[in-house]
C-alpha atoms as a PDB file:
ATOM      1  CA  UNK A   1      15.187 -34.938 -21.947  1.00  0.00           C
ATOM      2  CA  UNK A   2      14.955 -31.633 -24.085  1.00  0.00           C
ATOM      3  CA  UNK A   3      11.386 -31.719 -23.657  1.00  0.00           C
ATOM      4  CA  UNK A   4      12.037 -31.658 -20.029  1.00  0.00           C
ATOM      5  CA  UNK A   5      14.063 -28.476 -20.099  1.00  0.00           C
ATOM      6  CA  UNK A   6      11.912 -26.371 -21.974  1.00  0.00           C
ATOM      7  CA  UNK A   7       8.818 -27.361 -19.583  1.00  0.00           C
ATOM      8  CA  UNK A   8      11.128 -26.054 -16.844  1.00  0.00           C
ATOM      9  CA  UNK A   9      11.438 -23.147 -17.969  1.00  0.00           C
ATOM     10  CA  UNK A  10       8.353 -22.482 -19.169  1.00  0.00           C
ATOM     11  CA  UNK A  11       7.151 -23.359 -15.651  1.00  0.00           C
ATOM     12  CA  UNK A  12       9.421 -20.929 -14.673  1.00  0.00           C
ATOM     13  CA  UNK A  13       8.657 -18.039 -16.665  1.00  0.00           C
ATOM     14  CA  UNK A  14       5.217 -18.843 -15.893  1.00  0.00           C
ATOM     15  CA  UNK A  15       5.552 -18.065 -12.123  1.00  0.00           C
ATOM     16  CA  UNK A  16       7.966 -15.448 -12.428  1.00  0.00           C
ATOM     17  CA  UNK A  17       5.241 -13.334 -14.931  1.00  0.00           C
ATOM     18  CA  UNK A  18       2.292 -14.414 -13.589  1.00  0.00           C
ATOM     19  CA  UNK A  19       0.026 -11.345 -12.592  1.00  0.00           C
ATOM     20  CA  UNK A  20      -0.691 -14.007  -9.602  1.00  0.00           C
ATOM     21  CA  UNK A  21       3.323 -13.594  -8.554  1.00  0.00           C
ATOM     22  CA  UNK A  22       3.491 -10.025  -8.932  1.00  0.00           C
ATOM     23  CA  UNK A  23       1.979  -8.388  -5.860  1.00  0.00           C
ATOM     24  CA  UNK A  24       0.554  -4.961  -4.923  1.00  0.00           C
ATOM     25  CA  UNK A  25      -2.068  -2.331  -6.497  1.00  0.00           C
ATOM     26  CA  UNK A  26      -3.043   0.961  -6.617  1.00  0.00           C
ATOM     27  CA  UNK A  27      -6.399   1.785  -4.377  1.00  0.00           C
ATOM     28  CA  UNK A  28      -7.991   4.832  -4.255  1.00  0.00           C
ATOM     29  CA  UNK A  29      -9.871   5.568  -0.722  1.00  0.00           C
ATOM     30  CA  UNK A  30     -10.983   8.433   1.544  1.00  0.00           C
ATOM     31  CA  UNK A  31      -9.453   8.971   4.387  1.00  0.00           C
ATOM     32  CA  UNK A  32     -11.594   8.437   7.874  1.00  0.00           C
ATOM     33  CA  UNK A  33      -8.626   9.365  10.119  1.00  0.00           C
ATOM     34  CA  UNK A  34      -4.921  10.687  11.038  1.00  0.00           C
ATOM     35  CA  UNK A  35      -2.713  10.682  13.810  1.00  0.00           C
ATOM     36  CA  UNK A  36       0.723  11.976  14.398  1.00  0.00           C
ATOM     37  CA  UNK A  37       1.917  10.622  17.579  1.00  0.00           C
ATOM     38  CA  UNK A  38       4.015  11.826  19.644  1.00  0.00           C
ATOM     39  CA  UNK A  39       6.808   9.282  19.044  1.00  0.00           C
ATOM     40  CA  UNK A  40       7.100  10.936  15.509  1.00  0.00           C
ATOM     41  CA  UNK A  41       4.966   8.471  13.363  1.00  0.00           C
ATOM     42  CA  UNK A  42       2.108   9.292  11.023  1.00  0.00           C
ATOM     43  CA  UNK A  43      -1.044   6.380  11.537  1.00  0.00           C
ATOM     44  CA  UNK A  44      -4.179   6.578   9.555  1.00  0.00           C
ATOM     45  CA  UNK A  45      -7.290   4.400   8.816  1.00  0.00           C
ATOM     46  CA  UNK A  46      -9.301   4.675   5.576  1.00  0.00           C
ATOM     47  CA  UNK A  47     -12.164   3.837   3.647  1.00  0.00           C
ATOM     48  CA  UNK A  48     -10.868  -0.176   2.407  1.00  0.00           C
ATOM     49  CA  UNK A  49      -7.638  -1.379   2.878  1.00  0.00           C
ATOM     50  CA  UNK A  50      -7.036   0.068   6.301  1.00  0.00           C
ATOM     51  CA  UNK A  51      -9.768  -0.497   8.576  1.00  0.00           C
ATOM     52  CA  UNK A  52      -7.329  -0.784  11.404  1.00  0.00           C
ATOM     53  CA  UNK A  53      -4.466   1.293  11.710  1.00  0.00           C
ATOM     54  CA  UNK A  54      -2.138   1.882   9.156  1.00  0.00           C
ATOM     55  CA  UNK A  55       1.357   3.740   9.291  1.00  0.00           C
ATOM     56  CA  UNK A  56       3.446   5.927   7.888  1.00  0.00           C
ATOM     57  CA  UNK A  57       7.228   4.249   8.227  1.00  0.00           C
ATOM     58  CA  UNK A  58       9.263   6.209   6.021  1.00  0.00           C
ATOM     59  CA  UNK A  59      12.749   6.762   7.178  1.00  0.00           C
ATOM     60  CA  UNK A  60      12.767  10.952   6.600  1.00  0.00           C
ATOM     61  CA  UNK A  61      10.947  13.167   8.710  1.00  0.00           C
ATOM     62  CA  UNK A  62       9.943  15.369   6.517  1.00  0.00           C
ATOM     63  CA  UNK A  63       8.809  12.576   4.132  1.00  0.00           C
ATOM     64  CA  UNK A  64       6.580  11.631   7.484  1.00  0.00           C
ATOM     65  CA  UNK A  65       5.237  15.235   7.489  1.00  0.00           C
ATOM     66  CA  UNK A  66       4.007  15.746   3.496  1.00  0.00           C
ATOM     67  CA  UNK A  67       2.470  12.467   4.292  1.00  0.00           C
ATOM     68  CA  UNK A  68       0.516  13.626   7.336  1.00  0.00           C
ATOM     69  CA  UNK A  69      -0.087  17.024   5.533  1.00  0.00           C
ATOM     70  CA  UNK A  70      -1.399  15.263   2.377  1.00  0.00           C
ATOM     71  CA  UNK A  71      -3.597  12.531   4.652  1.00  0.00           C
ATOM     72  CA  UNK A  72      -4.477  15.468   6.770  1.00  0.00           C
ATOM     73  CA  UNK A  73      -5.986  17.254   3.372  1.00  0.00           C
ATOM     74  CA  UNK A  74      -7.728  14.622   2.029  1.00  0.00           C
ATOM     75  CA  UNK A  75      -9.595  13.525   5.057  1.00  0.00           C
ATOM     76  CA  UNK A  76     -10.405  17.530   5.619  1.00  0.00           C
ATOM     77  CA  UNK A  77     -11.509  17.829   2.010  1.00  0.00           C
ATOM     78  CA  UNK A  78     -13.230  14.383   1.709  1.00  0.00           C
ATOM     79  CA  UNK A  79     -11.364  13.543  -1.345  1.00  0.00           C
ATOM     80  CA  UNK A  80      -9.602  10.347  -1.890  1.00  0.00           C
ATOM     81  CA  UNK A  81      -5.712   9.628  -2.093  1.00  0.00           C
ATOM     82  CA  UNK A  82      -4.621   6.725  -3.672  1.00  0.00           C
ATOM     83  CA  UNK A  83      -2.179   4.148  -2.151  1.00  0.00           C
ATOM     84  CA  UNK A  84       0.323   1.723  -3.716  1.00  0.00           C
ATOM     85  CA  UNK A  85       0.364  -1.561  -1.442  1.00  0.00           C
ATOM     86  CA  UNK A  86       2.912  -3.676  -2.394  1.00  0.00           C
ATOM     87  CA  UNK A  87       1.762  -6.335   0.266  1.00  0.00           C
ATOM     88  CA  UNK A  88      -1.854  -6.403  -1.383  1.00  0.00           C
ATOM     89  CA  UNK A  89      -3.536  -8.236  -4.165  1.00  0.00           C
ATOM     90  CA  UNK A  90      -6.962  -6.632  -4.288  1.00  0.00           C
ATOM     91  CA  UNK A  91      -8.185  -3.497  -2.837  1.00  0.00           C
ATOM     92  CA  UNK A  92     -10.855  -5.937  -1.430  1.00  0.00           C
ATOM     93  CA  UNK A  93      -8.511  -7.066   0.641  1.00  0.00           C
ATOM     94  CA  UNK A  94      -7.070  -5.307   4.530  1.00  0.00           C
ATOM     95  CA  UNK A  95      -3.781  -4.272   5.423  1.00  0.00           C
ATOM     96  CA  UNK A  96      -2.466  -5.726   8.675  1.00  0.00           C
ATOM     97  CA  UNK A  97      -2.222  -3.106  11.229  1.00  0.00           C
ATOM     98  CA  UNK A  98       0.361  -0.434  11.001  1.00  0.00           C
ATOM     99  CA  UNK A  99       0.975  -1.274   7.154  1.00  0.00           C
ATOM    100  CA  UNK A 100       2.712   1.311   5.007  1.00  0.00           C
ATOM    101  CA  UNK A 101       1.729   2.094   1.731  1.00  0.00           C
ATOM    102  CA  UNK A 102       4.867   2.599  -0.808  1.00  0.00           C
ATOM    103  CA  UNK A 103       3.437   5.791  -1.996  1.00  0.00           C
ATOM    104  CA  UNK A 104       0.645   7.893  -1.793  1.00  0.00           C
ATOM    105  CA  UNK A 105      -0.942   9.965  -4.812  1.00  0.00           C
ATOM    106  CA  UNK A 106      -3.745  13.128  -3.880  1.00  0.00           C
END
């Protein structure tokens, strides 16, 4: 029976640390477009992970604007930003549309 209880939670441990069970990565892409809409929001596509539209859904508007200023730069400057996707395991992989990164980095 003790042998039983430390396989638990070794188990446990095991899926809790996994890299497999924590989720989201850092990608660094250019920029192929940005929109701000009229209804307020910021949408974008990129090089990788956002083939289809992405979005800005932060709650402040000025949070919305430094994004759209800083998406707005990069794609004008052709350098890359980098995006935290929490909802992402690879940078191989694509967002569903109107995804939000966590954070961007220029």
């Amino acid at each position: 029976m003790k042998t039983k209880g430390i396989f638990n939670r070794l188990t446990f441990c095991l899926a809790v640390f996994s890299p497999a069970a924590i989720a989201g990565v850092h990608c660094s892409e250019l920029i192929n477009a940005t929109i701000l809409h009229k209804n307020g929001n910021v949408y974008f596509t990129s090089q990788k992970t956002c083939h289809n539209w992405c979005q800005i859904k932060w709650t402040g508007e000025n949070d919305k604007e430094r994004a759209f200023a800083m998406l707005l730069s990069a794609r004008t400057t052709n350098k890359p930003v980098t995006f935290y996707l929490d909802n992402l395991d690879s940078c191989d992989d694509l967002n569903p549309t109107y995804q939000s990164p966590g954070y961007i980095v220029y």
